[in-house]
PDB file of N, CA and C in Angstrom:
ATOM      1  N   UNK A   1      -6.834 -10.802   1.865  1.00  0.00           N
ATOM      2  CA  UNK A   1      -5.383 -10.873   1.912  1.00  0.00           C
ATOM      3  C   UNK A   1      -4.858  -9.884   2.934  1.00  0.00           C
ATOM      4  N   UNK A   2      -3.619 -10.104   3.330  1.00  0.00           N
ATOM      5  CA  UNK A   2      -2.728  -9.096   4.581  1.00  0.00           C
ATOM      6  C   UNK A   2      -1.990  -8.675   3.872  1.00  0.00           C
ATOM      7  N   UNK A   3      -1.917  -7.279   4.256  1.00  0.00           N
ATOM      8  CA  UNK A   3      -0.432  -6.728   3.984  1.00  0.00           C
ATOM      9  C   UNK A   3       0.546  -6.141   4.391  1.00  0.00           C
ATOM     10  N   UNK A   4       1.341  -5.361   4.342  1.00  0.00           N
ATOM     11  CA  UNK A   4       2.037  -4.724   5.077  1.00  0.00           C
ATOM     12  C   UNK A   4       2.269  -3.484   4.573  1.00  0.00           C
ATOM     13  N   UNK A   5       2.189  -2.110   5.586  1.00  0.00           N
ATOM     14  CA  UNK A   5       2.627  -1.061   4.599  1.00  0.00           C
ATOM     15  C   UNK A   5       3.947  -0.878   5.061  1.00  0.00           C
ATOM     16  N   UNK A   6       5.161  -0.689   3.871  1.00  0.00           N
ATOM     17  CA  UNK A   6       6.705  -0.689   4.029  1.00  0.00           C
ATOM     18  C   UNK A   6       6.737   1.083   4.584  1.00  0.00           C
ATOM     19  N   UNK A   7       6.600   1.784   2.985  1.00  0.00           N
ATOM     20  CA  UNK A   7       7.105   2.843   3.079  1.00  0.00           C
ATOM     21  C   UNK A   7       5.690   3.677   2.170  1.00  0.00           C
ATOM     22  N   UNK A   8       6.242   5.159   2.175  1.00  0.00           N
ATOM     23  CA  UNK A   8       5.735   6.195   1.687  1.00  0.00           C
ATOM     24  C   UNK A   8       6.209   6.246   0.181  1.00  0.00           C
ATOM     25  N   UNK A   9       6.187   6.755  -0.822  1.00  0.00           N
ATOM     26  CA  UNK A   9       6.445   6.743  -1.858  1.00  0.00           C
ATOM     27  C   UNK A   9       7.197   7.925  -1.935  1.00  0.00           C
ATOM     28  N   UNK A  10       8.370   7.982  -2.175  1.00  0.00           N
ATOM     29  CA  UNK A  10       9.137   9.332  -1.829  1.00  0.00           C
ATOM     30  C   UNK A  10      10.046   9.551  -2.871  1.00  0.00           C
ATOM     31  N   UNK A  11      10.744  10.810  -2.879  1.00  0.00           N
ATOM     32  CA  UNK A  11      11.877  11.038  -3.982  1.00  0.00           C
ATOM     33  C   UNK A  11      13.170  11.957  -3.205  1.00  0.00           C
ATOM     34  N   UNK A  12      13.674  12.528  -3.639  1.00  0.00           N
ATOM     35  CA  UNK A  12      14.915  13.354  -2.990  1.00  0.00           C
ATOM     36  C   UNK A  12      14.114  14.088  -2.072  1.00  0.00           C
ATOM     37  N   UNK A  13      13.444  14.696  -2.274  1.00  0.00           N
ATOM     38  CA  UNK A  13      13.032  16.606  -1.792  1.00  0.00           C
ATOM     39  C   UNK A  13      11.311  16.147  -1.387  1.00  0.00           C
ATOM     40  N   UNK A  14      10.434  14.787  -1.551  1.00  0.00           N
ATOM     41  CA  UNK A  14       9.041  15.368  -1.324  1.00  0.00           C
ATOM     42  C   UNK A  14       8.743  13.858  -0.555  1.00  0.00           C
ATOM     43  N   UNK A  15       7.733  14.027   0.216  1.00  0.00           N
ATOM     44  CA  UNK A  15       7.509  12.574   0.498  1.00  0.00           C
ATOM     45  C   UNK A  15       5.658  12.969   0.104  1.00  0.00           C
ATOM     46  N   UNK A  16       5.111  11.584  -0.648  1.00  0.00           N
ATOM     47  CA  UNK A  16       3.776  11.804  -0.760  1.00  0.00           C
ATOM     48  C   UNK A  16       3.268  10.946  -0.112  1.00  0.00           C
ATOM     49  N   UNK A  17       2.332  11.339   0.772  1.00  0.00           N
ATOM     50  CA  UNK A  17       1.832  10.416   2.047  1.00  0.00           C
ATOM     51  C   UNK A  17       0.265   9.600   1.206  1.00  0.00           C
ATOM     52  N   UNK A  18       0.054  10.212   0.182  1.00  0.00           N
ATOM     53  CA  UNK A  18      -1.333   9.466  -0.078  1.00  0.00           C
ATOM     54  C   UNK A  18      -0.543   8.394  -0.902  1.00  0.00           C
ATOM     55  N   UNK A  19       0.846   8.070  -0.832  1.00  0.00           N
ATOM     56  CA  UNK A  19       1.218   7.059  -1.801  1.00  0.00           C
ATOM     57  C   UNK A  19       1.945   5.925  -0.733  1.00  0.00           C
ATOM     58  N   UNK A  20       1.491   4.995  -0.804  1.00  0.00           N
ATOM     59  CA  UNK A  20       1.999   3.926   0.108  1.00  0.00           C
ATOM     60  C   UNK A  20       2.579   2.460  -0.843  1.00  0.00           C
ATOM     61  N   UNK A  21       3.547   2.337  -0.455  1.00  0.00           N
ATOM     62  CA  UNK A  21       4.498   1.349  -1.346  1.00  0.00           C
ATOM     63  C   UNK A  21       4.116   0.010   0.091  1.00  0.00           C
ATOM     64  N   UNK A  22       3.586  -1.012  -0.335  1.00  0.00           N
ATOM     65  CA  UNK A  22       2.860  -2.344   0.518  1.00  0.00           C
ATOM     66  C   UNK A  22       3.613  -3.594  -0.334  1.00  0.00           C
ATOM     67  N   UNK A  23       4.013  -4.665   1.030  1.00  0.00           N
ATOM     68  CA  UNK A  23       4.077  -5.840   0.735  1.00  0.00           C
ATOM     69  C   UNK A  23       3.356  -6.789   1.046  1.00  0.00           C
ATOM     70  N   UNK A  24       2.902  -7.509  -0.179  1.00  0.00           N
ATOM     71  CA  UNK A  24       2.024  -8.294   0.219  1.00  0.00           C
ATOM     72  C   UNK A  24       2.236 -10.122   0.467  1.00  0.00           C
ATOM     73  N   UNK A  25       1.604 -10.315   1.396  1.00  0.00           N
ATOM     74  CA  UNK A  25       1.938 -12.096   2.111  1.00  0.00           C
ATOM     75  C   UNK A  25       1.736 -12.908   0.780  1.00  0.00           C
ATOM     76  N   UNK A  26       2.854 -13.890   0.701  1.00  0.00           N
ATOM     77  CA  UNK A  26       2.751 -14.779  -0.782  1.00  0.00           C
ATOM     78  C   UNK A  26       3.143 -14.383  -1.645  1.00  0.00           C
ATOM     79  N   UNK A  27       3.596 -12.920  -2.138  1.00  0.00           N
ATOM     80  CA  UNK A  27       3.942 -12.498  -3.757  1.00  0.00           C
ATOM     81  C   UNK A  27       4.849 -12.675  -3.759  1.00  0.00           C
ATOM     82  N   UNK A  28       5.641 -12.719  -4.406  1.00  0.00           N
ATOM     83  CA  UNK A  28       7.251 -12.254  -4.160  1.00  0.00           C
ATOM     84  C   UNK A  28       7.885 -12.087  -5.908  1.00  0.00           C
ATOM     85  N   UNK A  29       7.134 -11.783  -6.517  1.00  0.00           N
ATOM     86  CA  UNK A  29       7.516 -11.304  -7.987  1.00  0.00           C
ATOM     87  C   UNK A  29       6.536 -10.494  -8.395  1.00  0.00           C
ATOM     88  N   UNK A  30       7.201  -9.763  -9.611  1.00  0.00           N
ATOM     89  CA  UNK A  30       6.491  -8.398 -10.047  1.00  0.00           C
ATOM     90  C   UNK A  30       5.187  -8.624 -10.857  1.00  0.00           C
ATOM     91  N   UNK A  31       5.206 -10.356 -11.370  1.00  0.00           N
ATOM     92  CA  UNK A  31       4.404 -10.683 -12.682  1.00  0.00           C
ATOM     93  C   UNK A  31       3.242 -10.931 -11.568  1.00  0.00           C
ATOM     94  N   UNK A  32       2.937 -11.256 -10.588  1.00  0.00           N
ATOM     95  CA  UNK A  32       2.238 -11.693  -9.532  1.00  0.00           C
ATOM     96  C   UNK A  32       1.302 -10.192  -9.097  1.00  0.00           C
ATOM     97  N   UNK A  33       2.273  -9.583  -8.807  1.00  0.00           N
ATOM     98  CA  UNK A  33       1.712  -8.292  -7.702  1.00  0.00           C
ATOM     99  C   UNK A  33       1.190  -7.193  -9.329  1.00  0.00           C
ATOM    100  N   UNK A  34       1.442  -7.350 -10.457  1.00  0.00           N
ATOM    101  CA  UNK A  34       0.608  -6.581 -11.057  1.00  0.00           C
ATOM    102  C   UNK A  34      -0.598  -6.819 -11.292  1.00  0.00           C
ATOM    103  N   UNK A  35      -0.834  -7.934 -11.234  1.00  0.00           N
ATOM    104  CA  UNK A  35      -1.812  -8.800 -11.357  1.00  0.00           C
ATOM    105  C   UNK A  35      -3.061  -8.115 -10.490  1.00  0.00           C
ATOM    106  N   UNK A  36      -2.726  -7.789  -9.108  1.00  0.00           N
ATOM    107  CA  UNK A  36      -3.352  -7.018  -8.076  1.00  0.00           C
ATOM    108  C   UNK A  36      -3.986  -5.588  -8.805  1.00  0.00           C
ATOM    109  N   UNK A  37      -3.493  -5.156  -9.616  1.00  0.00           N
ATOM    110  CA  UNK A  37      -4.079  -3.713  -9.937  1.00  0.00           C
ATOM    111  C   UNK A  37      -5.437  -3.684 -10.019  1.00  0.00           C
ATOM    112  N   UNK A  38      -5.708  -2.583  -9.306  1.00  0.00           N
ATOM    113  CA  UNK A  38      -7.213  -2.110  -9.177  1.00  0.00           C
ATOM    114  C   UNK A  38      -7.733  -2.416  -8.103  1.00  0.00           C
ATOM    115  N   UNK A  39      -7.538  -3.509  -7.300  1.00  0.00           N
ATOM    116  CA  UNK A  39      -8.286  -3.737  -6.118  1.00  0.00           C
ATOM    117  C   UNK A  39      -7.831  -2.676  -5.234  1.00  0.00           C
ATOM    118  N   UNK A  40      -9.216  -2.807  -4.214  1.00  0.00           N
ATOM    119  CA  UNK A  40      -9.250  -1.893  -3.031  1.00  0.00           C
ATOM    120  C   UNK A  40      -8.320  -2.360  -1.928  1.00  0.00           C
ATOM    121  N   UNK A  41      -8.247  -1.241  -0.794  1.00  0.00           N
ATOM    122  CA  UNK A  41      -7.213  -1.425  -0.020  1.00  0.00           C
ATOM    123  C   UNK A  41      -7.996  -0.728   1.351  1.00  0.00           C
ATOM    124  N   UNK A  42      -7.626  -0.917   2.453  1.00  0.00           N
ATOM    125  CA  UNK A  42      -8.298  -0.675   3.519  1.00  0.00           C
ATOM    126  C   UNK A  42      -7.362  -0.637   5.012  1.00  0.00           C
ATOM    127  N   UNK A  43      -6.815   0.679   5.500  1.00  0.00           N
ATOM    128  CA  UNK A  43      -6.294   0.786   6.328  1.00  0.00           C
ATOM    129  C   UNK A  43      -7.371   1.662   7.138  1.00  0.00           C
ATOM    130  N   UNK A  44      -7.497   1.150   8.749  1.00  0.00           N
ATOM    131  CA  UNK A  44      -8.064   1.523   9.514  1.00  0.00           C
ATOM    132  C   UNK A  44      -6.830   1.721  11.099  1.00  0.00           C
ATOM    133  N   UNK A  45      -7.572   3.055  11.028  1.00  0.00           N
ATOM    134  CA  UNK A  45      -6.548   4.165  12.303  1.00  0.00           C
ATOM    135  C   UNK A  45      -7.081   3.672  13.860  1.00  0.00           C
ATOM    136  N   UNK A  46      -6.051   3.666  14.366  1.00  0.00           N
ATOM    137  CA  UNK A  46      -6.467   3.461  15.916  1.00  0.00           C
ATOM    138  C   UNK A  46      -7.324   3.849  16.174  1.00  0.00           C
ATOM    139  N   UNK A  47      -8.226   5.153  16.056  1.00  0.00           N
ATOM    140  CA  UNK A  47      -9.297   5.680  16.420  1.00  0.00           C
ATOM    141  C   UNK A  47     -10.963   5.154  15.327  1.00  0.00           C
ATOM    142  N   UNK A  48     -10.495   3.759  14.453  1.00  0.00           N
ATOM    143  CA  UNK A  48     -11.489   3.642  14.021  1.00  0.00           C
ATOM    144  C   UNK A  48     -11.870   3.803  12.262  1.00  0.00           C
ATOM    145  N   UNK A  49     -11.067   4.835  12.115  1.00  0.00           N
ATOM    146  CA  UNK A  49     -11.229   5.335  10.291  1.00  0.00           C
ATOM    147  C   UNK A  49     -10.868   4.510   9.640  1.00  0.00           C
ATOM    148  N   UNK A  50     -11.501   4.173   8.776  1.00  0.00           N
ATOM    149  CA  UNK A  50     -11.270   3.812   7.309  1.00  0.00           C
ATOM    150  C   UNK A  50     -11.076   4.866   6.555  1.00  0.00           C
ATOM    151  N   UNK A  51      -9.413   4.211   5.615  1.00  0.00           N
ATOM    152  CA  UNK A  51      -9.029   5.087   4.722  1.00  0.00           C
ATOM    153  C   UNK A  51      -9.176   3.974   3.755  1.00  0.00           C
ATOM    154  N   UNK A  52      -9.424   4.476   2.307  1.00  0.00           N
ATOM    155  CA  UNK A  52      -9.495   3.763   1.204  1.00  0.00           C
ATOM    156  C   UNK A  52      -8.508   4.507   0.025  1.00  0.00           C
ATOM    157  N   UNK A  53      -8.024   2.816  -0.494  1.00  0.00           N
ATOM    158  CA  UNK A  53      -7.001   3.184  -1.310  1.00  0.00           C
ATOM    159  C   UNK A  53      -7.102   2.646  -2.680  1.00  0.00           C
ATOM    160  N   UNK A  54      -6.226   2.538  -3.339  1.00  0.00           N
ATOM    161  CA  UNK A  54      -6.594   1.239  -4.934  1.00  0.00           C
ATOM    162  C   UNK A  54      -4.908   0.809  -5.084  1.00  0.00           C
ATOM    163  N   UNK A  55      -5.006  -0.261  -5.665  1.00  0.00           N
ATOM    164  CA  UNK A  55      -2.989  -0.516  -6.263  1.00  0.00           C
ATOM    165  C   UNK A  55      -3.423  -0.064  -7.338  1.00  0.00           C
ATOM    166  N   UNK A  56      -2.032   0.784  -8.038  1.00  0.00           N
ATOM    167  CA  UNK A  56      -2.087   1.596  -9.134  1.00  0.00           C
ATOM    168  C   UNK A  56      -1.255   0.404 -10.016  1.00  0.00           C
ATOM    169  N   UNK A  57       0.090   0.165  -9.154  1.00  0.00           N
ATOM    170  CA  UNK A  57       1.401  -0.742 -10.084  1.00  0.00           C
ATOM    171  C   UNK A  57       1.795  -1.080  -9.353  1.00  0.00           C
ATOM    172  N   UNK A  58       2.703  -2.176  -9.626  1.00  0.00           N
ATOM    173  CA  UNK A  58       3.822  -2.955  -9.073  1.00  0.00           C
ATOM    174  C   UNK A  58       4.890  -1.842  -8.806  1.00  0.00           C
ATOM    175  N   UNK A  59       5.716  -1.745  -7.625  1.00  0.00           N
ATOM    176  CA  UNK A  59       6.826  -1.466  -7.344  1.00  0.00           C
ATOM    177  C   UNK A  59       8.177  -2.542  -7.159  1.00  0.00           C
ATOM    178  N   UNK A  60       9.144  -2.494  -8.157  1.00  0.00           N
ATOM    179  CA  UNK A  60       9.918  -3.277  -8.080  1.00  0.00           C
ATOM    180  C   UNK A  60       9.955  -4.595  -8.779  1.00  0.00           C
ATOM    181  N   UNK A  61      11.154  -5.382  -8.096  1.00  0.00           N
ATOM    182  CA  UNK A  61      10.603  -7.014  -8.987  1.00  0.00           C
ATOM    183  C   UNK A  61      10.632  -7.617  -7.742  1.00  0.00           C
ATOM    184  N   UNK A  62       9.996  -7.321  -6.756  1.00  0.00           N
ATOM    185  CA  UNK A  62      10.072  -8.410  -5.673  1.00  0.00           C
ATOM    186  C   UNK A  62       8.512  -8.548  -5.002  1.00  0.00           C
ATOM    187  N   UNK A  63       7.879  -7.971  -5.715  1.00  0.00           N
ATOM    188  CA  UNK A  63       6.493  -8.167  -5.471  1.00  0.00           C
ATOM    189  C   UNK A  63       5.784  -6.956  -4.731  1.00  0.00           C
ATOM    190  N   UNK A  64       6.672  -5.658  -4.629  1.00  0.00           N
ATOM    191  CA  UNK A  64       5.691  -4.841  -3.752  1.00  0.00           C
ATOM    192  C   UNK A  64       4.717  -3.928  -4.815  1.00  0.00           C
ATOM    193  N   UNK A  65       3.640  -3.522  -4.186  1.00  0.00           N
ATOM    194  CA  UNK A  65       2.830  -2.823  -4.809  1.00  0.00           C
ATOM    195  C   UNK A  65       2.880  -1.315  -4.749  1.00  0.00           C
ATOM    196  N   UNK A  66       2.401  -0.401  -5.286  1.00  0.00           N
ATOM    197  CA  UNK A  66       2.352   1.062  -4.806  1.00  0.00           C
ATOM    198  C   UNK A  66       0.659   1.054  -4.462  1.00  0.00           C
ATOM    199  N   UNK A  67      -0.091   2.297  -4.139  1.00  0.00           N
ATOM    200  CA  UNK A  67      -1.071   2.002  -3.583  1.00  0.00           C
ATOM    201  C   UNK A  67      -1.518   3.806  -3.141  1.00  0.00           C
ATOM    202  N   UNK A  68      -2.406   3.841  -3.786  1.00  0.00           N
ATOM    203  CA  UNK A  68      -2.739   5.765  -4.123  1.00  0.00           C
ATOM    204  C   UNK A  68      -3.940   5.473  -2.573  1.00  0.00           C
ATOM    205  N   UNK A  69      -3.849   6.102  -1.653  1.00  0.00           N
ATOM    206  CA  UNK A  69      -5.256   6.623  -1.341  1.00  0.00           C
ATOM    207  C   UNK A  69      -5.825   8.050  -1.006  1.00  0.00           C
ATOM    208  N   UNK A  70      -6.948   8.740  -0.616  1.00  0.00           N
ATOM    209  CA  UNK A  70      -7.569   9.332  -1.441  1.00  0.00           C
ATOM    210  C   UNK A  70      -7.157  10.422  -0.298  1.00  0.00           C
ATOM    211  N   UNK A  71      -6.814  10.735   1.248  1.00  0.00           N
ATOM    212  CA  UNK A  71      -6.164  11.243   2.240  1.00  0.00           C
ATOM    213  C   UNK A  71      -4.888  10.464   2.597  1.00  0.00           C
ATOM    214  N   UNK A  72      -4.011  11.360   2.698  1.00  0.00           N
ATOM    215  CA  UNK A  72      -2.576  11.213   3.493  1.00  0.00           C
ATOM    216  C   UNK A  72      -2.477   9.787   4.498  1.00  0.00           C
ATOM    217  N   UNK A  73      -1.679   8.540   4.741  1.00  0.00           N
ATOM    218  CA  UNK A  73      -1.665   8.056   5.652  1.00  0.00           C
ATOM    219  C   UNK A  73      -0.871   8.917   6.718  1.00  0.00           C
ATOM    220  N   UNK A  74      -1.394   8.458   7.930  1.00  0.00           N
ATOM    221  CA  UNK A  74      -0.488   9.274   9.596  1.00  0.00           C
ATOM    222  C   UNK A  74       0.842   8.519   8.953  1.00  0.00           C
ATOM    223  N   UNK A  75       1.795   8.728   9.764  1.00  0.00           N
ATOM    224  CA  UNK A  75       3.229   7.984  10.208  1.00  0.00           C
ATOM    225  C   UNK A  75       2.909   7.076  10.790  1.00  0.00           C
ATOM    226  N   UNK A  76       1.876   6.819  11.888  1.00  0.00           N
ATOM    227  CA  UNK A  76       1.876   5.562  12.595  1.00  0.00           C
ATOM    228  C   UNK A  76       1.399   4.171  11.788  1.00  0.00           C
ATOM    229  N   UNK A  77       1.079   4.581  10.152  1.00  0.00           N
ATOM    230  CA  UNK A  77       0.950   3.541   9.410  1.00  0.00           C
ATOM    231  C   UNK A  77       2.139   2.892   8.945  1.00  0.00           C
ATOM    232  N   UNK A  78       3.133   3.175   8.982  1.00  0.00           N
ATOM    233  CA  UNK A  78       4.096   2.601   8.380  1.00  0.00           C
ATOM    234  C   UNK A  78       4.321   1.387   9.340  1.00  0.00           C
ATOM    235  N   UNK A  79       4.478   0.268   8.884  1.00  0.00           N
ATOM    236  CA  UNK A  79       4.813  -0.873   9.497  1.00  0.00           C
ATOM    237  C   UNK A  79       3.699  -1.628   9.753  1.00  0.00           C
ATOM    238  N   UNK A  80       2.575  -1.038   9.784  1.00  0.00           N
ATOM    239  CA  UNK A  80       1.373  -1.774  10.149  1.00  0.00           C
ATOM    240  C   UNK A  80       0.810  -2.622   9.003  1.00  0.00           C
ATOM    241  N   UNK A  81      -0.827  -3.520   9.545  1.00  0.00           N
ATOM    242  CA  UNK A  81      -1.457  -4.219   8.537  1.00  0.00           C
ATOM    243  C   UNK A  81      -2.153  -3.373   7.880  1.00  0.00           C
ATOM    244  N   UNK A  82      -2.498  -3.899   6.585  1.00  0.00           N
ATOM    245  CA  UNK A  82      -3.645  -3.409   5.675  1.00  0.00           C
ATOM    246  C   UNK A  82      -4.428  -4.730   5.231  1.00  0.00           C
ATOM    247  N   UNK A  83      -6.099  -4.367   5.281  1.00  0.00           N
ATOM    248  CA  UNK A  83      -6.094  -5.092   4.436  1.00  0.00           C
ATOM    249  C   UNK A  83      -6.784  -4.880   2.606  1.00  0.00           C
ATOM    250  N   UNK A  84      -6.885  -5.974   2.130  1.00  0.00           N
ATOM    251  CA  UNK A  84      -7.080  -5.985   0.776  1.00  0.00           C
ATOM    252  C   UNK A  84      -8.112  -6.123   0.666  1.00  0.00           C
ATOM    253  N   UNK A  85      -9.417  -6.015  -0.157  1.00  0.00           N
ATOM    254  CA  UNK A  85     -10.100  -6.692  -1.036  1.00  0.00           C
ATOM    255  C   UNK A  85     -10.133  -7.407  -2.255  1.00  0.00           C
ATOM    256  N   UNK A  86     -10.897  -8.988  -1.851  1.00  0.00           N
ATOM    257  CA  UNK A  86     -10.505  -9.750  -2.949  1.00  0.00           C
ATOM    258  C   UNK A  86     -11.978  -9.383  -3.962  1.00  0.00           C
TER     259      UNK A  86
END
């Protein structure tokens, strides 16, 4: 599956970069995208790295996921693909 990473998982005062809030192609409800919990996640950096992640929960009711991984994403992830493991 493709995804997209939206945003960082943030609050007033902190932004946590190992938390990535992703939309994924086809979901578009919350009963759908929880469904996803537990699978792996796989963003790879211009220079090559694999970072590995897991969906923890659904964010929202429109299908986005949250998504813990185990180092910080850069900034230049935001907007980019990820992909999933099925």
């Amino acid at each position: 599956m493709k995804a997209l990473i939206v945003s960082y998982q943030r609050g007033r005062h902190l932004v946590h970069q190992n938390h990535a809030i992703i939309k994924i192609e086809g979901i578009g409800e919350r009963a759908k995208a929880s469904s996803l919990n537990g699978k792996k996640v796989m963003y790879t950096t211009k220079a090559g790295k694999v970072l590995n992640g897991v969906i923890t929960k659904a964010h929202g009711a429109k299908g986005l996921v949250l998504a813990r991984f185990d180092t910080g994403l850069p900034g230049q992830a935001i907007g980019s693909e990820i992909a999933i493991k099925e």
